[in-house]
C-alpha atoms as a PDB file:
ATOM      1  CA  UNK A   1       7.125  10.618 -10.632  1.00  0.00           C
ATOM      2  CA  UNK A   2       4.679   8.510  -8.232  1.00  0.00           C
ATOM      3  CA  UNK A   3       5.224   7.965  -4.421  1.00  0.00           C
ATOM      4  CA  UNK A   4       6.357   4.472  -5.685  1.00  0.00           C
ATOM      5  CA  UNK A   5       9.546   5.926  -6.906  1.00  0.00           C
ATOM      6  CA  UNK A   6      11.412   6.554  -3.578  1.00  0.00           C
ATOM      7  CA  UNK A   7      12.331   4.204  -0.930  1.00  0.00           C
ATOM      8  CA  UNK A   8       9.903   4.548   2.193  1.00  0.00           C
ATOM      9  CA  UNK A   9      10.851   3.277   5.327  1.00  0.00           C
ATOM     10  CA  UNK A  10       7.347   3.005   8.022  1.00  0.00           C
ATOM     11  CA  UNK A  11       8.134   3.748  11.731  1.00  0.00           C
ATOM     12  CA  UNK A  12       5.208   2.441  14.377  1.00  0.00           C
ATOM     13  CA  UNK A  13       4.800   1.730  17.609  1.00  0.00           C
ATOM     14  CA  UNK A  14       2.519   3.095  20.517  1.00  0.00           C
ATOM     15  CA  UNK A  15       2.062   6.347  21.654  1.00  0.00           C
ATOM     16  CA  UNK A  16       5.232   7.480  24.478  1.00  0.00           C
ATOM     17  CA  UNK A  17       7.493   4.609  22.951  1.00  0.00           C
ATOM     18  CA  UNK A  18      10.232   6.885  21.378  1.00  0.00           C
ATOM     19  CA  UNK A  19       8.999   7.319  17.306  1.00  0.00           C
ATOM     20  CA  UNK A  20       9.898  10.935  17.326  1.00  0.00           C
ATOM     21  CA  UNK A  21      13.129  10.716  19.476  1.00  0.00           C
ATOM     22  CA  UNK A  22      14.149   8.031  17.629  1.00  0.00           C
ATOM     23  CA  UNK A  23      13.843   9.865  14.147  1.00  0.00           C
ATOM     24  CA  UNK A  24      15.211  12.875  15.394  1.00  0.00           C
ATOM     25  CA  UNK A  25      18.330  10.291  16.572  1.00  0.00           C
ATOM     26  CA  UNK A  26      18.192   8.772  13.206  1.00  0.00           C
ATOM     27  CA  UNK A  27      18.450  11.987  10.705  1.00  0.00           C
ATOM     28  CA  UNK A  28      22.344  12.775  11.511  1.00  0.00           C
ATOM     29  CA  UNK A  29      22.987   9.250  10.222  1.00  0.00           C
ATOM     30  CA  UNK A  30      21.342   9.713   7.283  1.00  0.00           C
ATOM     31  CA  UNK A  31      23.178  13.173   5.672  1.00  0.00           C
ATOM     32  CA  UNK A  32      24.203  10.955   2.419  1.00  0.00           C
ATOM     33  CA  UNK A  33      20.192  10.883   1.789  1.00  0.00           C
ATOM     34  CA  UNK A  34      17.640  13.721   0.284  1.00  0.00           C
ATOM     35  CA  UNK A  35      15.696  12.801   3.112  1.00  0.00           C
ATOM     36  CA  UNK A  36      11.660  13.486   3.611  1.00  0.00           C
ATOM     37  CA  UNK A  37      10.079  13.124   6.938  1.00  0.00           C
ATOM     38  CA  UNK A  38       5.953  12.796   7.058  1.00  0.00           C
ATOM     39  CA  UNK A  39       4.017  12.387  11.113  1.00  0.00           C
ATOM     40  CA  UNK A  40       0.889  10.572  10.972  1.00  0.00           C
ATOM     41  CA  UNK A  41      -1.587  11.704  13.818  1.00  0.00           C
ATOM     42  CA  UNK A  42      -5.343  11.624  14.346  1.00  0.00           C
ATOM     43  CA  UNK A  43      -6.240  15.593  14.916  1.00  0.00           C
ATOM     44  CA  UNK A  44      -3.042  17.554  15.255  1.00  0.00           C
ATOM     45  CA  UNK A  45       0.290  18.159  13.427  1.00  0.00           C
ATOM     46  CA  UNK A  46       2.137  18.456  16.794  1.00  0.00           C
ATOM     47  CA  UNK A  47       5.270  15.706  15.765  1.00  0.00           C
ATOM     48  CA  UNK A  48       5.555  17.670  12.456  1.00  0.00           C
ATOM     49  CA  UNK A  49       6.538  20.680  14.034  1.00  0.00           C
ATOM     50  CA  UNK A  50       8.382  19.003  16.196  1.00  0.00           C
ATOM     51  CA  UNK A  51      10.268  17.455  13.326  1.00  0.00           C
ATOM     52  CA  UNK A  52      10.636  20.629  11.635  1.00  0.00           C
ATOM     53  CA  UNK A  53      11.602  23.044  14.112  1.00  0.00           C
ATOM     54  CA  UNK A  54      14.543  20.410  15.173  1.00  0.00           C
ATOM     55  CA  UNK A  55      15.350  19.796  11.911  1.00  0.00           C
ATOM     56  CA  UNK A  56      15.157  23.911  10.413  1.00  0.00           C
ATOM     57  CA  UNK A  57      17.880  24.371   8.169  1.00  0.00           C
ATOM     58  CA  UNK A  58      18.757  21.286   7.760  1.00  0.00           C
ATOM     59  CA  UNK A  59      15.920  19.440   6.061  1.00  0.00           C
ATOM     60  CA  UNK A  60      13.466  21.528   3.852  1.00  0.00           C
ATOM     61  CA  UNK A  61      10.653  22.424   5.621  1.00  0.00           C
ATOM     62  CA  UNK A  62       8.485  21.826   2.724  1.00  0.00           C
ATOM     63  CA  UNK A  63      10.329  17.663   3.133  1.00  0.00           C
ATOM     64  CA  UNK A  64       8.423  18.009   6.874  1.00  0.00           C
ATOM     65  CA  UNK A  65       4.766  16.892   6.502  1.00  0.00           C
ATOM     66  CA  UNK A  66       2.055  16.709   8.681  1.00  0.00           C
ATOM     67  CA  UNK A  67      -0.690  13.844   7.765  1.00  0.00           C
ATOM     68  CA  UNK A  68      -4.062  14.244   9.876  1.00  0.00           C
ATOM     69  CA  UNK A  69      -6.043  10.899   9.295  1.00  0.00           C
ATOM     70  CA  UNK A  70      -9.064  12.142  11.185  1.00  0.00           C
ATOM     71  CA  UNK A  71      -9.797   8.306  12.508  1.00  0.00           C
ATOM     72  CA  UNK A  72      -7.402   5.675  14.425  1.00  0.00           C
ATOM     73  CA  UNK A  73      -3.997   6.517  12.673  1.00  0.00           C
ATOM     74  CA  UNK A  74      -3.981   2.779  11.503  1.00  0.00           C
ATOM     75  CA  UNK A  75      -6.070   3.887   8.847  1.00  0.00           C
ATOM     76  CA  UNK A  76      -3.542   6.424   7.347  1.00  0.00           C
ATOM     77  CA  UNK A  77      -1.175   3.279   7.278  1.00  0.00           C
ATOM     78  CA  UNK A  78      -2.554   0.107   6.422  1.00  0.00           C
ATOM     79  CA  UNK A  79      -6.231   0.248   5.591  1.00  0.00           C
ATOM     80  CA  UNK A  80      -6.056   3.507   2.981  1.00  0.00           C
ATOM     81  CA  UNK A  81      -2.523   5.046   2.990  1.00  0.00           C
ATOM     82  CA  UNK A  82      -3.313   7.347   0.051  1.00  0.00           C
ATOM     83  CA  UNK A  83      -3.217  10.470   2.286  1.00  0.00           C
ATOM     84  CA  UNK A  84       0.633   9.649   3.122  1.00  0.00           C
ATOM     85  CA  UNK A  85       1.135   8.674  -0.739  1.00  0.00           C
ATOM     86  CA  UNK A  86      -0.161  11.340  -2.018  1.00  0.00           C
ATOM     87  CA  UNK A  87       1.986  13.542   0.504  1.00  0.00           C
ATOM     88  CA  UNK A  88       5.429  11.256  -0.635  1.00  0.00           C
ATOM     89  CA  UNK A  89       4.589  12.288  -4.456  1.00  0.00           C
ATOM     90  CA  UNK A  90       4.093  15.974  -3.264  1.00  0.00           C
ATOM     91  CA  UNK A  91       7.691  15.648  -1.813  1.00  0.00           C
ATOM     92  CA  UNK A  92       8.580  14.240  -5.128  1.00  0.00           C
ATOM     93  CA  UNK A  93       7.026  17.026  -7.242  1.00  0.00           C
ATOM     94  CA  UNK A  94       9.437  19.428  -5.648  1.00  0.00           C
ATOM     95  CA  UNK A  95      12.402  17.594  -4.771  1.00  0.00           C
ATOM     96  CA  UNK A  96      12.663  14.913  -7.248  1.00  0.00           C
ATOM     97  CA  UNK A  97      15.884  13.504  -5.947  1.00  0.00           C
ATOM     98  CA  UNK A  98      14.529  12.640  -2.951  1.00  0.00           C
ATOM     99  CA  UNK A  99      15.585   8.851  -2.226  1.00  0.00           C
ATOM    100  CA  UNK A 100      13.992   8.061   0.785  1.00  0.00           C
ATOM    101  CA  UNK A 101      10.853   9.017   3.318  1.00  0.00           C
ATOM    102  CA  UNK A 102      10.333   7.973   6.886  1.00  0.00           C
ATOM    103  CA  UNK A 103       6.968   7.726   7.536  1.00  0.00           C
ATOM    104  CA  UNK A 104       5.801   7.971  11.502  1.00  0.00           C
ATOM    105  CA  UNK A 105       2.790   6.488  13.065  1.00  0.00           C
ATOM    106  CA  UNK A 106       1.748   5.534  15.835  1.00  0.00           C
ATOM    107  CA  UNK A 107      -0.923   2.919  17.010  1.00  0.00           C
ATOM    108  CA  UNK A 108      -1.397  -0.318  19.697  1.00  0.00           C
ATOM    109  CA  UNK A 109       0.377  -2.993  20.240  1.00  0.00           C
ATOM    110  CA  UNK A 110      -1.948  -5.511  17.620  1.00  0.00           C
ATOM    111  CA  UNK A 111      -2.430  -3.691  14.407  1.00  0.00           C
ATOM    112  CA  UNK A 112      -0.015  -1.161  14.009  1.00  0.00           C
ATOM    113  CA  UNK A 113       1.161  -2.298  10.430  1.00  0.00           C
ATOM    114  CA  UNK A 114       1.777  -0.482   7.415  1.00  0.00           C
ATOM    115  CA  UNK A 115       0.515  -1.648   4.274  1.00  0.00           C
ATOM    116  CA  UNK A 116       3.408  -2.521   1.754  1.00  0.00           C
ATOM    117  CA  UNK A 117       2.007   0.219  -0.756  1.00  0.00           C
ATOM    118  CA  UNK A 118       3.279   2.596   1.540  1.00  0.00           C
ATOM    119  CA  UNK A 119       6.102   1.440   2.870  1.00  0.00           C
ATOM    120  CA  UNK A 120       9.220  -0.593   1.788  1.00  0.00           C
ATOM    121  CA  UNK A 121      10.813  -1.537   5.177  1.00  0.00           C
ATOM    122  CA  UNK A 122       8.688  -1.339   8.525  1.00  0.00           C
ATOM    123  CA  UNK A 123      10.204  -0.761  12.241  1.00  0.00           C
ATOM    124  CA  UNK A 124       8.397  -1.210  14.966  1.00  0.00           C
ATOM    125  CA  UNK A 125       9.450   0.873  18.171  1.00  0.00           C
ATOM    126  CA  UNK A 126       8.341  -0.472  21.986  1.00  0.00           C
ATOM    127  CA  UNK A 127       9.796   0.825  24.889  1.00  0.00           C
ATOM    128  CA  UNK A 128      10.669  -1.163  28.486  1.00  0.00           C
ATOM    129  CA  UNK A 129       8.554   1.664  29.837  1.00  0.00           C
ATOM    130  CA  UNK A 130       5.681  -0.194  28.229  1.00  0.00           C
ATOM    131  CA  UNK A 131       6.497  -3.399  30.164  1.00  0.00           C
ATOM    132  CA  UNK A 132       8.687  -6.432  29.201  1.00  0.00           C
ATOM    133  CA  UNK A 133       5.383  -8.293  28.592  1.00  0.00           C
ATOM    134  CA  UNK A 134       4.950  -6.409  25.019  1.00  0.00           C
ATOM    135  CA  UNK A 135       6.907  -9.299  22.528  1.00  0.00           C
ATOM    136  CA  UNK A 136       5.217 -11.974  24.466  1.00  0.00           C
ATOM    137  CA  UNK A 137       1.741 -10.595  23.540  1.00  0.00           C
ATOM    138  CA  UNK A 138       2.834 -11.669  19.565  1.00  0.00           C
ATOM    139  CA  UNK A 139       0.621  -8.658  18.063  1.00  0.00           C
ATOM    140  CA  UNK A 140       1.337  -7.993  14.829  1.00  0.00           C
ATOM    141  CA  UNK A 141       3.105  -4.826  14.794  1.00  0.00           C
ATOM    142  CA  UNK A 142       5.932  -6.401  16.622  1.00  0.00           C
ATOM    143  CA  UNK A 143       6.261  -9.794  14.941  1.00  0.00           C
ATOM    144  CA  UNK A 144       5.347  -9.028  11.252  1.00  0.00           C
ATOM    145  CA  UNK A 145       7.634  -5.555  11.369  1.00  0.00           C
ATOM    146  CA  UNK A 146      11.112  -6.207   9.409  1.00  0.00           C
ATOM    147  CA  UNK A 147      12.958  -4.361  12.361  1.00  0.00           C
ATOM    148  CA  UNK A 148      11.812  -4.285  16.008  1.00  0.00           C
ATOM    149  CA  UNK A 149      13.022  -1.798  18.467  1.00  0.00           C
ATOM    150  CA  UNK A 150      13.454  -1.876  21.808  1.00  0.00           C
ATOM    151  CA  UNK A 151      13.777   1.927  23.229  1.00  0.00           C
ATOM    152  CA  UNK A 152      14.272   3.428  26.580  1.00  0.00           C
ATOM    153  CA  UNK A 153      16.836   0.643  27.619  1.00  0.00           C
ATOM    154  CA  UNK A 154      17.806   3.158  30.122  1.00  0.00           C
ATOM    155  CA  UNK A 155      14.801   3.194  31.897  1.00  0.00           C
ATOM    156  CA  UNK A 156      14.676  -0.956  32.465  1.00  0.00           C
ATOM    157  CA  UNK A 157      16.056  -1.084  35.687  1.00  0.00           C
ATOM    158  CA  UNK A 158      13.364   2.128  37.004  1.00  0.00           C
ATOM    159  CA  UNK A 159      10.245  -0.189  35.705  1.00  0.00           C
ATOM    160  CA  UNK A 160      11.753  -3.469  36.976  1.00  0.00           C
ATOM    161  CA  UNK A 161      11.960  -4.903  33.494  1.00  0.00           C
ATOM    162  CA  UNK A 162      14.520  -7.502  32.824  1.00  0.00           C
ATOM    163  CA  UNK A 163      16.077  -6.424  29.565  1.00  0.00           C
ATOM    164  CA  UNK A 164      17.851  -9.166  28.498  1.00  0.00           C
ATOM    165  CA  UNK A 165      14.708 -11.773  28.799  1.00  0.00           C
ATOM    166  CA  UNK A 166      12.570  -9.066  26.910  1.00  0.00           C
ATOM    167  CA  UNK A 167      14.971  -9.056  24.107  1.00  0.00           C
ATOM    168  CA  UNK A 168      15.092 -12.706  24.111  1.00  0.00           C
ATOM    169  CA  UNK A 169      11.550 -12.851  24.187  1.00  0.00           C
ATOM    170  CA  UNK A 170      11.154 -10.694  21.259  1.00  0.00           C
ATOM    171  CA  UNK A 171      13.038 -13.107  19.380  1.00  0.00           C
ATOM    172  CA  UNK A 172      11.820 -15.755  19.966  1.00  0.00           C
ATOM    173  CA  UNK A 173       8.170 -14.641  18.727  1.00  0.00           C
ATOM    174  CA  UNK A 174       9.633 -13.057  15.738  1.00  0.00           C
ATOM    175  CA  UNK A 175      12.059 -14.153  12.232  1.00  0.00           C
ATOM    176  CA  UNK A 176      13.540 -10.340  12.093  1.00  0.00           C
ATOM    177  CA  UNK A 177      15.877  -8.863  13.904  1.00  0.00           C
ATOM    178  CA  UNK A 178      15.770  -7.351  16.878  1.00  0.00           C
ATOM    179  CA  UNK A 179      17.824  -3.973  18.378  1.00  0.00           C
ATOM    180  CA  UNK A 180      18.222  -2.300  21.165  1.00  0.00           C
ATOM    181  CA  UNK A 181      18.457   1.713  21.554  1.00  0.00           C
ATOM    182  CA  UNK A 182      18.254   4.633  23.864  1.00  0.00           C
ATOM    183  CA  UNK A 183      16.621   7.727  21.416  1.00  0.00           C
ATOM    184  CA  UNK A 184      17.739  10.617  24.157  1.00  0.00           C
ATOM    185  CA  UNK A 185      21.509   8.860  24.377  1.00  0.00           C
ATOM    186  CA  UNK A 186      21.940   7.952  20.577  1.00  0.00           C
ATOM    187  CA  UNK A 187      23.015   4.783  22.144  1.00  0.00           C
ATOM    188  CA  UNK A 188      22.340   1.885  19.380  1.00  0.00           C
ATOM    189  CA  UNK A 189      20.712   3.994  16.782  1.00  0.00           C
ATOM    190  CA  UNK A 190      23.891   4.127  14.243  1.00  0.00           C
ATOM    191  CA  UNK A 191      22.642   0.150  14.023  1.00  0.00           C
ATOM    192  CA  UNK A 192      19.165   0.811  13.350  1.00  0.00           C
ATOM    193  CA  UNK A 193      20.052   3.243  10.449  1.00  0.00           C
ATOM    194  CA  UNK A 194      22.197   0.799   8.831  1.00  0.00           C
ATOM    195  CA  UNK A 195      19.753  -2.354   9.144  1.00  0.00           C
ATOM    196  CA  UNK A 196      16.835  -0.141   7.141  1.00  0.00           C
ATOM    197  CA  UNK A 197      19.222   1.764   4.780  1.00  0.00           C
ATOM    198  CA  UNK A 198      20.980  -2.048   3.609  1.00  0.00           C
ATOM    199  CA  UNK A 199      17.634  -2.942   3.813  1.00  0.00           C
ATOM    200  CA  UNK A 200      15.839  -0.786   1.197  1.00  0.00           C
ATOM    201  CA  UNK A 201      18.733   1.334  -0.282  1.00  0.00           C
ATOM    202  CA  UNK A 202      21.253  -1.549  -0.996  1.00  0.00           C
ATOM    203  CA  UNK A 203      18.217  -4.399  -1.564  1.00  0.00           C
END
């Protein structure tokens, strides 16, 4: 079996936006999957063990994966994703009913994209803590993404951001659809898990 034979869903965004949170939000709605879980970061493995000490008994550990890309995690993405593909077919090797792999990265606001190689279904996760500016700046990662998120909708009214006009805003740069969530709450995550599952799993 190659990496190619299980659905792969890529999860971007920049650095403090919520990618972690958010996939530790996302696992209990996914318990009808054989689910695989892979954390892209330059030098360290630090959201892997993360991942797999909340997730210990639950999810193999050996479905928990670490990818070090030694450069701008881009790379491990977009440019040459072999490193994560080869880690999806190790997955496969042992579990080979596995059906689907999140695959965490993060990156800037511009080029944080994931080649389609790798991925089946991109989301792209900003926070208001980031500034309701972000959609408005059109980069890539949030208007080419199949699913953008908008996380830490708790925090808009602490960073004066205006929610509602960034949401608007987002949608008005972008074709996709746009959702709203709070990781730490669970608040609007059940609808993010059922936009990428139809997405990939029922395409």
């Amino acid at each position: 079996m190659s990496a190619r034979d299980v659905a792969t869903v890529g999860i971007g965004g920049p650095v403090g936006s919520g990618k972690t949170a958010l996939i530790e939000a996302l696992v209990p709605h996914l318990t009808d999957h054989d689910l695989g879980l892979i954390a892209n970061d330059i030098l360290t493995r630090e959201d892997a063990d993360r991942l797999q000490s909340r997730f210990a008994g639950e999810i193999p550990e050996d479905l928990i994966a670490g990818v070090e890309t030694g450069a701008c995690p881009h790379t491990g993405i977009r440019e040459d994703p072999s490193m994560n593909l080869d880690q999806i077919a190790q997955f496969l090797d042992a579990h080979p009913d596995l059906d689907l792999v999140l695959v965490e990265s993060g990156g800037d606001n511009l080029a944080a994209t994931f080649n389609p190689e790798l991925a089946d279904y991109s989301l792209y996760v900003i926070s208001v803590a980031e500034g309701g500016d972000i959609p408005r700046k059109r980069g890539p990662g949030v208007v080419d993404c199949d699913l953008l998120v908008i996380n830490k909708t708790d925090l808009a009214e602490h960073v004066d951001v205006d929610l509602d006009a960034m949401v608007a805003d987002a949608r008005a740069v972008r074709d996709g659809p746009v959702l709203t969530t709070n990781a730490r709450t669970g608040e609007g995550v059940a609808r993010v898990a059922e936009q990428f599952t139809r997405g990939v799993l029922l395409a």
